[in-house]
C-alpha atoms as a PDB file:
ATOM      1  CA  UNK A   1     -31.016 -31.157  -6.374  1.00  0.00           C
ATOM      2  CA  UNK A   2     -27.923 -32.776  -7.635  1.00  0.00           C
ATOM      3  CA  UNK A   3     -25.917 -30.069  -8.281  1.00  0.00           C
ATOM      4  CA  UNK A   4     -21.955 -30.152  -9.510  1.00  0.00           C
ATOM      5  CA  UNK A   5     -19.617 -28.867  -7.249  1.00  0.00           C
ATOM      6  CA  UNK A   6     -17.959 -26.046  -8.143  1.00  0.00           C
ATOM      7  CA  UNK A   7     -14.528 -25.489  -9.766  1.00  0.00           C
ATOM      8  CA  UNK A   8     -11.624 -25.754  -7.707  1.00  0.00           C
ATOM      9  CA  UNK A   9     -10.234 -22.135  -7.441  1.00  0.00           C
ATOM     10  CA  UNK A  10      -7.003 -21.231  -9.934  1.00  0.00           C
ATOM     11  CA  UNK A  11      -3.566 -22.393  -9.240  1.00  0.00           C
ATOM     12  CA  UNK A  12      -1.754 -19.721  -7.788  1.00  0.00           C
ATOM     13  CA  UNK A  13       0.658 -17.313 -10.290  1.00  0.00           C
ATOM     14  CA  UNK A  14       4.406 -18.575 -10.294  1.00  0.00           C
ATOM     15  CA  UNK A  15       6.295 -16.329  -8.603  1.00  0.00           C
ATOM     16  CA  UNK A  16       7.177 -15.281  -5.134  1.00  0.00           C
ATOM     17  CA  UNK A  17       3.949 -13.399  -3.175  1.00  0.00           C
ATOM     18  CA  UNK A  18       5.687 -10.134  -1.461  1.00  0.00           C
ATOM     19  CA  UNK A  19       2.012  -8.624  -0.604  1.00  0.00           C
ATOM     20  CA  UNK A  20       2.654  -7.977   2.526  1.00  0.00           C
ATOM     21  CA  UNK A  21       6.067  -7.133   2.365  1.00  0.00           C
ATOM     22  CA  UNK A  22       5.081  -4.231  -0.181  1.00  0.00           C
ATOM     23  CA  UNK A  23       2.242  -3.465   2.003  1.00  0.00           C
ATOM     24  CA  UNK A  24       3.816  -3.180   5.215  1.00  0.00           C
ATOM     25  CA  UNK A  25       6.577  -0.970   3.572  1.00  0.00           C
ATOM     26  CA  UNK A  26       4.012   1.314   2.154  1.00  0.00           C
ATOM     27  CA  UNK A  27       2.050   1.828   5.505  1.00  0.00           C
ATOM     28  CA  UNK A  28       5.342   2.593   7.013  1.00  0.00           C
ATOM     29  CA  UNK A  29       7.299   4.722   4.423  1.00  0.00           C
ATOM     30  CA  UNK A  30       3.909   6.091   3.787  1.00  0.00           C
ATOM     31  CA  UNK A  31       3.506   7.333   7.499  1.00  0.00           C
ATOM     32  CA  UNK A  32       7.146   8.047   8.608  1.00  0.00           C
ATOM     33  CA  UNK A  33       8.316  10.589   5.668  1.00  0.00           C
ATOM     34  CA  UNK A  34       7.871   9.612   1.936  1.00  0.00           C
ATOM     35  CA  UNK A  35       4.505   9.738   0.730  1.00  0.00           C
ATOM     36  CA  UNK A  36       5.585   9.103  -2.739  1.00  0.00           C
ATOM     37  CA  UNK A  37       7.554   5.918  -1.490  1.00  0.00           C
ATOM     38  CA  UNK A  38       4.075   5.018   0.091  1.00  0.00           C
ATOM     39  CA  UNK A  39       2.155   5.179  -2.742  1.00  0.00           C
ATOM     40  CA  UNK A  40       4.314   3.409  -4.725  1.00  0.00           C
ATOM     41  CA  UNK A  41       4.838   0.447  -2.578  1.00  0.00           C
ATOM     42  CA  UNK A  42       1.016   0.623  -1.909  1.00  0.00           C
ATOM     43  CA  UNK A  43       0.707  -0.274  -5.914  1.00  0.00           C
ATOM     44  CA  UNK A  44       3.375  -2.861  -5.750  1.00  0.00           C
ATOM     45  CA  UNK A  45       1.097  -4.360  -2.936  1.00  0.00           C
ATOM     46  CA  UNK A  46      -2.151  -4.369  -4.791  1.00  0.00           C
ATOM     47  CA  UNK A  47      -0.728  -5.307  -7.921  1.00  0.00           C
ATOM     48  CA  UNK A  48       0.748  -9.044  -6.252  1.00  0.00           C
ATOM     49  CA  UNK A  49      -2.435  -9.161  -4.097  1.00  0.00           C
ATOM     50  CA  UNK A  50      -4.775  -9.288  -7.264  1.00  0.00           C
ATOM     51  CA  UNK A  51      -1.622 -11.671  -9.100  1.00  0.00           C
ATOM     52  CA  UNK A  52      -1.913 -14.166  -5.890  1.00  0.00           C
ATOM     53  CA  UNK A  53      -5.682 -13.922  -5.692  1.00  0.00           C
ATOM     54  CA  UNK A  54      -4.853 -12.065  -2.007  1.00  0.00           C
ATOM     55  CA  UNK A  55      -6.789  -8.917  -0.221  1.00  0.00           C
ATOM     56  CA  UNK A  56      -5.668  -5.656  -1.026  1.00  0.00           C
ATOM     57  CA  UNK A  57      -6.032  -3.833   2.150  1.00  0.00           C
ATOM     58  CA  UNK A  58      -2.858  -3.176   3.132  1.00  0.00           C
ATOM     59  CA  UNK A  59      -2.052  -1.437  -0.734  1.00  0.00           C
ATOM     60  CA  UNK A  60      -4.862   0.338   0.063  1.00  0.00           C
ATOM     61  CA  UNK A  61      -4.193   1.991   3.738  1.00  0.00           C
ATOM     62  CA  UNK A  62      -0.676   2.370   1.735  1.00  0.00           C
ATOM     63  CA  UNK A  63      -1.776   4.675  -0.519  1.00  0.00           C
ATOM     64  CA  UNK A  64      -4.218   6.799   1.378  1.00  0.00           C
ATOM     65  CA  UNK A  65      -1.483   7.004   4.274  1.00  0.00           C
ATOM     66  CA  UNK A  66       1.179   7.467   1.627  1.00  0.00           C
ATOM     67  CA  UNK A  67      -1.343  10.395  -0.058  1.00  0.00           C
ATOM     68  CA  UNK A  68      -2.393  11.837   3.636  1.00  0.00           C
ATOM     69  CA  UNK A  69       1.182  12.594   4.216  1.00  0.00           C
ATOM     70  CA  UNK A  70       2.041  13.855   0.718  1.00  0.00           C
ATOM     71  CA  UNK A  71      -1.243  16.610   1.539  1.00  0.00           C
ATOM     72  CA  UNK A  72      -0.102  17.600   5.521  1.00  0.00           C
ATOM     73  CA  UNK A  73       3.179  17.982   3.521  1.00  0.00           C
ATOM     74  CA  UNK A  74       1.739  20.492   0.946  1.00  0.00           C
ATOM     75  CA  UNK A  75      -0.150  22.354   4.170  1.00  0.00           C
ATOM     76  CA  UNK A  76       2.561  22.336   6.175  1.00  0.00           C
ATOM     77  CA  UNK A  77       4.967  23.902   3.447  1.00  0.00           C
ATOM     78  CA  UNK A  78       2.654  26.459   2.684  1.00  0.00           C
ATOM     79  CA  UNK A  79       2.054  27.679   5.762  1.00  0.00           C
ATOM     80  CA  UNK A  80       5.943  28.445   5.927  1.00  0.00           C
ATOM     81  CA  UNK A  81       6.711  25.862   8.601  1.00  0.00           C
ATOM     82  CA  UNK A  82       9.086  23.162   8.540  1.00  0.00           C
ATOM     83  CA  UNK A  83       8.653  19.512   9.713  1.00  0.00           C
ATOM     84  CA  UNK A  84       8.240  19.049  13.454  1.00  0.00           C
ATOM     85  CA  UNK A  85      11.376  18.430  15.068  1.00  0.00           C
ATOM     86  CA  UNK A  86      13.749  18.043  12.181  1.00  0.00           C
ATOM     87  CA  UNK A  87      15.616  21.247  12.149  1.00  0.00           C
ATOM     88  CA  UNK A  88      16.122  21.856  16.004  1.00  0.00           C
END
């Protein structure tokens, strides 16, 4: 029963950790009115998360919000309508 401990995790990447940051951004650019911008962000977020050994949720909700909007986009195009609002 005398086990060794385990290693002690990896040293953090050098660099500066903007997960959140590009998370947050997604989620919001993602829901507000660029989808594209959302998805993109939401990449930039799991991309550091996975650098810094971080969770990836908020990439994540980025890109499903950022591809959500990007498809009630396409549906509400094609139907011939224009964006709620805008063009009162």
């Amino acid at each position: 029963m005398n086990a060794p401990y385990p290693p002690p995790p990896p040293p953090p990447a050098p660099g500066r950790d903007r997960t959140t940051l590009w998370g947050v951004l997604g989620i919001v650019l993602g829901v507000l009115c660029c989808g594209i911008l959302g998805i993109v962000f939401g990449y930039l977020s799991i991309r550091d998360a996975r650098r810094f050994g971080r969770s990836q949720l908020l990439g994540w909700l980025a890109v499903a919000l950022g591809v959500i909007n990007l498809i009630a986009s396409a549906i509400v195009r094609a139907r011939g309508a224009h964006y709620p609002y805008w063009y009162r």
